[in-house]
N, C-alpha and C. Protein backbone atom coordinates (compact mmCIF):
# COMPACT_ATOMS: atom_id res chain seq x y z
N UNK A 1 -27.50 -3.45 177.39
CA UNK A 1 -26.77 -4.64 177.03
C UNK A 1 -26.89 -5.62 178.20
N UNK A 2 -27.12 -6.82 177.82
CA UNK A 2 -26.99 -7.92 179.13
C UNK A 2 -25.83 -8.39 179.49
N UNK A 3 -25.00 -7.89 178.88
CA UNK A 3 -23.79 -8.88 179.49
C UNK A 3 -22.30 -8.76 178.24
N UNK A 4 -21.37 -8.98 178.61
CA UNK A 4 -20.07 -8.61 178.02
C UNK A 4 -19.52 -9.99 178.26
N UNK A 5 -18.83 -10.17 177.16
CA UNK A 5 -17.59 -10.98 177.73
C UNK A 5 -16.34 -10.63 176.66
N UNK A 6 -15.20 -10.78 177.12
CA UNK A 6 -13.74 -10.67 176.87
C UNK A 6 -13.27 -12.19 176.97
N UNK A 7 -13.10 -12.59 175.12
CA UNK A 7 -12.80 -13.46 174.81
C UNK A 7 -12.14 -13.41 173.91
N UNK A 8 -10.79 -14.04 173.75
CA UNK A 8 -9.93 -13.97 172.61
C UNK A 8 -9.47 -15.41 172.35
N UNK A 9 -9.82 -16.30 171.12
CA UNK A 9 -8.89 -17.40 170.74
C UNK A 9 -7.99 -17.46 169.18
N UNK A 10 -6.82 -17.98 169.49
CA UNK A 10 -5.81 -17.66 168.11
C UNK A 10 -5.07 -19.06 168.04
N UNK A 11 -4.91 -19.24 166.86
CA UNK A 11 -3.96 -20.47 166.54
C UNK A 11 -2.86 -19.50 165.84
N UNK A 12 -1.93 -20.33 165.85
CA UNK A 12 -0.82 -19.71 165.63
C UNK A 12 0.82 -20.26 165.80
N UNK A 13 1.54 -19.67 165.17
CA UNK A 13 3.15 -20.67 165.50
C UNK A 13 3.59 -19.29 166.30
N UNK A 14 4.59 -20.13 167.30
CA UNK A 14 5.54 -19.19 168.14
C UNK A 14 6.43 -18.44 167.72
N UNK A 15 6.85 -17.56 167.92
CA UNK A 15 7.97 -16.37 167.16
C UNK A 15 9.08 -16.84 167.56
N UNK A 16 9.30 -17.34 169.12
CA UNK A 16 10.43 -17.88 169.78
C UNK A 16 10.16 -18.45 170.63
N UNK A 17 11.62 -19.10 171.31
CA UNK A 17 10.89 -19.79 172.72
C UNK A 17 10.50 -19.51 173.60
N UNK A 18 9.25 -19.51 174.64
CA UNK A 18 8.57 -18.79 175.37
C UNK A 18 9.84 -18.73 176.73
N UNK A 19 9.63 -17.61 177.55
CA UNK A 19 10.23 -16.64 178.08
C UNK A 19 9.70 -16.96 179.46
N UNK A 20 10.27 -17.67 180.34
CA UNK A 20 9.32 -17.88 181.75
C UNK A 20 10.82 -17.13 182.45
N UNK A 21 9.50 -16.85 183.50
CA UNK A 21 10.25 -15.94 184.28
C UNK A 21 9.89 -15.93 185.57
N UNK A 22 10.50 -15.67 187.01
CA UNK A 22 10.19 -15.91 188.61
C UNK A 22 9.48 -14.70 188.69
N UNK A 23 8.24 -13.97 189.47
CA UNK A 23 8.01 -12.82 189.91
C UNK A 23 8.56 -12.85 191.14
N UNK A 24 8.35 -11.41 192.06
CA UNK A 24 8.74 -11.44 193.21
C UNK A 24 8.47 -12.14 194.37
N UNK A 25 7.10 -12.28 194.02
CA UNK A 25 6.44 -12.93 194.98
C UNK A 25 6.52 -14.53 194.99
N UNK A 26 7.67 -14.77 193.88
CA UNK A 26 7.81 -16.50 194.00
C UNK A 26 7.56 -17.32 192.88
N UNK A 27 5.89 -16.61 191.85
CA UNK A 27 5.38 -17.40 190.71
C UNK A 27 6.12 -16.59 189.85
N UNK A 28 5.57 -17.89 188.95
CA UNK A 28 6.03 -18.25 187.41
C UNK A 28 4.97 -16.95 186.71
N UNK A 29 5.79 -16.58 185.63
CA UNK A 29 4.76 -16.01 184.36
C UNK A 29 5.53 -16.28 183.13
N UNK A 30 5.04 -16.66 181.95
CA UNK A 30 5.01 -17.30 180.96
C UNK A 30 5.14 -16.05 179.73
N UNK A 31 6.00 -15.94 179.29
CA UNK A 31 5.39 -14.46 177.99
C UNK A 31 5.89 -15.08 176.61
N UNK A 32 5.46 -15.14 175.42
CA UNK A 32 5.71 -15.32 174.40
C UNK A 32 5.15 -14.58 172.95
N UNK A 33 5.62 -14.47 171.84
CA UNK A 33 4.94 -13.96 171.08
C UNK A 33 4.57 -15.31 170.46
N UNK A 34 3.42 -15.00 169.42
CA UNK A 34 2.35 -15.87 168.30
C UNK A 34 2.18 -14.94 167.05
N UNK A 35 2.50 -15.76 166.13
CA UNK A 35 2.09 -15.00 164.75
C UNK A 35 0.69 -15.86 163.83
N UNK A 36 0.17 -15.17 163.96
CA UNK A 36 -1.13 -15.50 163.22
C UNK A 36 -1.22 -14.44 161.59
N UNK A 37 -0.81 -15.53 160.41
CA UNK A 37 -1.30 -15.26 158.99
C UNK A 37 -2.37 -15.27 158.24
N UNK A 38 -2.69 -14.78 157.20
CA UNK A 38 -3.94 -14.66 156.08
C UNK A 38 -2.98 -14.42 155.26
N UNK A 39 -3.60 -15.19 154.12
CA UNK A 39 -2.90 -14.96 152.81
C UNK A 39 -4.01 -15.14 151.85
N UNK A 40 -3.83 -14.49 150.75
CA UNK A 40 -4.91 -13.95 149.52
C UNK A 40 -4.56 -14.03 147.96
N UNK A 41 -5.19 -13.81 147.46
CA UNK A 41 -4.44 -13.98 146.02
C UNK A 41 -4.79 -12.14 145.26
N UNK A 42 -4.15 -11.84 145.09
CA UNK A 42 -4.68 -10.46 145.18
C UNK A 42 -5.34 -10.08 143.37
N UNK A 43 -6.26 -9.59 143.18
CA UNK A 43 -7.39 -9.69 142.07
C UNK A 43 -6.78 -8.71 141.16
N UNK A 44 -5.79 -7.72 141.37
CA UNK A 44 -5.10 -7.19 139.91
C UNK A 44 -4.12 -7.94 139.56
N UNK A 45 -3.34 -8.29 140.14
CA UNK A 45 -2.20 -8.79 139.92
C UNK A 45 -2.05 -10.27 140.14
N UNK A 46 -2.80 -11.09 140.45
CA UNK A 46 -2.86 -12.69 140.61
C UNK A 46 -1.85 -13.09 141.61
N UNK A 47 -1.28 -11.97 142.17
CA UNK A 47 0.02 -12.55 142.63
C UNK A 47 -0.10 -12.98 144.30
N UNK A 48 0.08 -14.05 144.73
CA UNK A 48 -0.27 -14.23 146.53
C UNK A 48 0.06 -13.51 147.22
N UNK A 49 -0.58 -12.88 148.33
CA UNK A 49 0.05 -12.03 148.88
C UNK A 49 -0.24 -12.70 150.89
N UNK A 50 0.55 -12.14 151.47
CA UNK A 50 0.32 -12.52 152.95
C UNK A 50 0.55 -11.68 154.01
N UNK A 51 -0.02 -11.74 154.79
CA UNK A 51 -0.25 -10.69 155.83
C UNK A 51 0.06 -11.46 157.72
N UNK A 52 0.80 -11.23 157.95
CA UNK A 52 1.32 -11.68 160.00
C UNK A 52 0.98 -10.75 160.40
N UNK A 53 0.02 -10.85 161.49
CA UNK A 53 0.28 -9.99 162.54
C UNK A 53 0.60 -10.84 163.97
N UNK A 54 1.69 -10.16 164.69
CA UNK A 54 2.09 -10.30 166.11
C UNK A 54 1.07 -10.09 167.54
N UNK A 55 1.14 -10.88 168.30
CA UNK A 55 0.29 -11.17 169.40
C UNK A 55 1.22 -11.49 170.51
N UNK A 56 1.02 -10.72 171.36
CA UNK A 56 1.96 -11.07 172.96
C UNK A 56 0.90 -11.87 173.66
N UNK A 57 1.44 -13.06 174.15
CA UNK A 57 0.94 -13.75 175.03
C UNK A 57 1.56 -13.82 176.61
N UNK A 58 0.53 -14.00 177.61
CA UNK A 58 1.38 -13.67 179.13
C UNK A 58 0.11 -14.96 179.48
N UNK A 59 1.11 -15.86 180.22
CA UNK A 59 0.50 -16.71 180.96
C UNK A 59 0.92 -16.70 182.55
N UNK A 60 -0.50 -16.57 183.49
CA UNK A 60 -0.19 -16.80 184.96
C UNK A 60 -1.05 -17.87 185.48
N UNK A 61 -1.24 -18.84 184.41
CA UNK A 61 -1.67 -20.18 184.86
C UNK A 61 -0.67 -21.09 184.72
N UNK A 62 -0.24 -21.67 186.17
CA UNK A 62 0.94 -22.38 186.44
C UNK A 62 0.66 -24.06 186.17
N UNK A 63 -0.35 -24.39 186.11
CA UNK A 63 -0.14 -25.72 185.25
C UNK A 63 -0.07 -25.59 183.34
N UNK A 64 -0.06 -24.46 182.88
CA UNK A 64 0.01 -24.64 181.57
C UNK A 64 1.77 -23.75 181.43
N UNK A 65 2.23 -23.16 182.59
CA UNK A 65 3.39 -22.68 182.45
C UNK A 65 4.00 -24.02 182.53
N UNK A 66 3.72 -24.91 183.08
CA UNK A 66 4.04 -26.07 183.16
C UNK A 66 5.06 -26.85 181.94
N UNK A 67 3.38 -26.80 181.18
CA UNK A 67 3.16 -27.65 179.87
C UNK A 67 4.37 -26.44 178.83
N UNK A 68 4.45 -25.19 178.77
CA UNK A 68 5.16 -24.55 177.91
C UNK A 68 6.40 -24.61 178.39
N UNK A 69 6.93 -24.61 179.73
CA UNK A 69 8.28 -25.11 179.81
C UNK A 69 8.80 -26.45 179.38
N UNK A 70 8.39 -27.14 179.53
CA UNK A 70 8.42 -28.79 178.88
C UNK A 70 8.60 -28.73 177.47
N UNK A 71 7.01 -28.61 176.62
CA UNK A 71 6.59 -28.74 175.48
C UNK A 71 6.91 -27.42 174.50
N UNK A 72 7.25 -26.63 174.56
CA UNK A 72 6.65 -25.49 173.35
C UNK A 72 8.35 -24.90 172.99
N UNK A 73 8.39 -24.86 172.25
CA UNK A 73 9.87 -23.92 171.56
C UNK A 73 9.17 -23.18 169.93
N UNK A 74 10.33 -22.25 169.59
CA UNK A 74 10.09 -21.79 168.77
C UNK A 74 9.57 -22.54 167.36
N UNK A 75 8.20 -21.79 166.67
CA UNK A 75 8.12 -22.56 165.09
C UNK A 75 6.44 -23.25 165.93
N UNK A 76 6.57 -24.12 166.88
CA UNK A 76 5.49 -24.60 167.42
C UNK A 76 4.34 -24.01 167.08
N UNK A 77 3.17 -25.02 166.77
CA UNK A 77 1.92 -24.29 166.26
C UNK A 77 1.01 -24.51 167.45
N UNK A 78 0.11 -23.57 167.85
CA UNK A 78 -0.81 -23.96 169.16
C UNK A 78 -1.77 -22.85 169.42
N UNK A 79 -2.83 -23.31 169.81
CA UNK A 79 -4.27 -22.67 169.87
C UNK A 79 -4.35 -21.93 171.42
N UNK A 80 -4.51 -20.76 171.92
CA UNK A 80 -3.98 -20.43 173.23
C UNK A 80 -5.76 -19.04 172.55
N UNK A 81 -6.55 -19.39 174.44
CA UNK A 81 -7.65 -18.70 174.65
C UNK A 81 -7.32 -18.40 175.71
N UNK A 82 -7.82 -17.16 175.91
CA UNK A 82 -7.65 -16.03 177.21
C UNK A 82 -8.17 -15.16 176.76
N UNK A 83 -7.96 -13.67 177.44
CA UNK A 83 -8.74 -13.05 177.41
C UNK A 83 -7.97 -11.72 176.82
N UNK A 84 -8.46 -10.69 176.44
CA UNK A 84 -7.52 -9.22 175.90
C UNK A 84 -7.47 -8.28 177.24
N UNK A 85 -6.19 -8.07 177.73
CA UNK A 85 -6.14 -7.16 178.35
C UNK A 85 -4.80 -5.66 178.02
N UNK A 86 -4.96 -4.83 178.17
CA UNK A 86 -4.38 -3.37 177.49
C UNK A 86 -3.47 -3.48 179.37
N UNK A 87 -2.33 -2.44 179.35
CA UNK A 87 -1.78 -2.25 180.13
C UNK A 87 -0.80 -1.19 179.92
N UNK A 88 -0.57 -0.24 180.69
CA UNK A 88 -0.01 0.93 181.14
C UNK A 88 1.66 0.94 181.30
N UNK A 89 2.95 1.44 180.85
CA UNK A 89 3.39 1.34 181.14
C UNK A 89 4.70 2.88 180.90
N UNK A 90 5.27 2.82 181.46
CA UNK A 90 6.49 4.04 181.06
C UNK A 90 7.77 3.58 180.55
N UNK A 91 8.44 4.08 179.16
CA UNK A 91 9.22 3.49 178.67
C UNK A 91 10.49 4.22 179.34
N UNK A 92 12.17 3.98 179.01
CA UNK A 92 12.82 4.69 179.21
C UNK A 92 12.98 6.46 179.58
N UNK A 93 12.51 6.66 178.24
CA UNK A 93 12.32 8.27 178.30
C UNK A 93 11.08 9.31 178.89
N UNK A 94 10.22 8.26 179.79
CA UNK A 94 9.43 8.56 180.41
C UNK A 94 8.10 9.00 179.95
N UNK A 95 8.13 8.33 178.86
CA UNK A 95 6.70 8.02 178.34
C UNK A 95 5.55 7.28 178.13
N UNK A 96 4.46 7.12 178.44
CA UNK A 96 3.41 6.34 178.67
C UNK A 96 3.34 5.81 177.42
N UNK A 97 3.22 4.27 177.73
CA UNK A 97 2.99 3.41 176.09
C UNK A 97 1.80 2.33 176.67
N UNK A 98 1.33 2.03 175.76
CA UNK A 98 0.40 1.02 176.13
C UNK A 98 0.81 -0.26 175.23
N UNK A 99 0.39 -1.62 176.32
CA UNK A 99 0.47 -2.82 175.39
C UNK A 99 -0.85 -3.76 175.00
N UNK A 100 -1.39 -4.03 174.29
CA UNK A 100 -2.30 -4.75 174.12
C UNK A 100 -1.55 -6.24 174.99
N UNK A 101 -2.37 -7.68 175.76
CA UNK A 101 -2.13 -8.89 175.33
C UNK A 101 -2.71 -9.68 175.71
N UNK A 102 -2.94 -10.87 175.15
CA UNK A 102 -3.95 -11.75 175.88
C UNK A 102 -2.78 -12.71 176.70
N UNK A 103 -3.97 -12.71 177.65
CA UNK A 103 -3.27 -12.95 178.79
C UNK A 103 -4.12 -14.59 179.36
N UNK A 104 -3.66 -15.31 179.76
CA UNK A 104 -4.16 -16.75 179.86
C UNK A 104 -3.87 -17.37 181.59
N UNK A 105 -5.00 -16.56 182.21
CA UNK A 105 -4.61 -17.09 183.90
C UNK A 105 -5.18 -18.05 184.46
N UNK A 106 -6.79 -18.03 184.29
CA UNK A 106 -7.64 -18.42 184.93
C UNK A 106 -7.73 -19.93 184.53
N UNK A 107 -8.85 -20.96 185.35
CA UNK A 107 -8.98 -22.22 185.15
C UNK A 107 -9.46 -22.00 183.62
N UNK A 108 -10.06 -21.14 183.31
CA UNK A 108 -10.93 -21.17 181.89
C UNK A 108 -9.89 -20.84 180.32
N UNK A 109 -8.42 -20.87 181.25
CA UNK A 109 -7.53 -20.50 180.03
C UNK A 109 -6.93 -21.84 179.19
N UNK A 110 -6.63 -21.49 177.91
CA UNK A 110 -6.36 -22.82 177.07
C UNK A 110 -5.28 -22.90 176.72
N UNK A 111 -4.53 -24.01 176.41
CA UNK A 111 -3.15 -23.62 175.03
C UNK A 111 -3.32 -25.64 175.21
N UNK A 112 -3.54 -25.40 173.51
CA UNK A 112 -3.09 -26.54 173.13
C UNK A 112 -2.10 -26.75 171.81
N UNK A 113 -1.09 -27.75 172.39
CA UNK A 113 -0.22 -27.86 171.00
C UNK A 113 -0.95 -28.86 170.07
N UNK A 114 -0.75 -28.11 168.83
CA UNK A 114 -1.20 -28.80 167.58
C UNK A 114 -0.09 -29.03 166.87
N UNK A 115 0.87 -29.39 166.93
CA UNK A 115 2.11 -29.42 166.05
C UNK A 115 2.41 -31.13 166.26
C-alpha cells in the first residue's frame, strides 16, 4: 500500500450544547455530540423509515473552540472534518471500554456552521 490516510467528514445537527472544558495544563477542549440521519421509504410496507446514528466530537483546535463557544448551541447544523481516533479507557467498575471519536486538532481540522 502507498499510503493511508485517516479522514472523517460529517454534517450533522448537535445533540446539545457543546461542552468546553479547561485541561490541566491550561487549554481548552471542546466535546460535543452530532447526529447524522438516513431515511428510506421501506419497499414492503411504503412506510418512511429513519435511522440516527451518534458521533462524539473532541476538539483541541483553539481557534475553532473559539468559534463553538460563541456560535454553536444545541439543534445547530454543521459540517466538522477530523480525523477517527479509538481510545482506551476504565469505567467505574474497572473495566476497559473503548470510545470511538473524531477528533478535530490540527490546522487541517474543519467545522463549519451551516444553519
Amino acid at each position: 500500500m502507498a499510503g493511508s490516510m485517516n479522514r472523517v467528514t460529517l454534517i450533522g445537527n448537535l445533540g446539545q450544547t457543546p461542552e468546553i472544558r479547561i485541561t490541566q495544563s491550561g487549554g481548552k477542549v471542546a466535546s460535543m455530540s452530532l447526529a447524522t440521519s438516513e431515511s428510506w421509504t421501506d419497499k414492503h410496507s411504503g412506510d418512511r423509515q429513519e435511522r440516527t446514528e451518534w458521533h462524539r466530537i473532541v476538539v483541541w483546535n483553539e481557534g475553532l473552540i473559539g468559534v463553538i463557544e460563541k456560535y454553536c448551541a444545541k439543534g445547530d447544523k454543521v459540517l466538522v472534518e477530523g480525523m477517527l481516533k479509538t481510545r482506551k479507557w476504565v469505567d467505574q467498575g474497572g473495566n476497559e471500554r473503548y470510545t470511538t471519536e473524531v477528533v478535530l486538532s490540527g490546522f487541517d481540522s474543519q467545522l463549519i456552521l451551516l444553519g
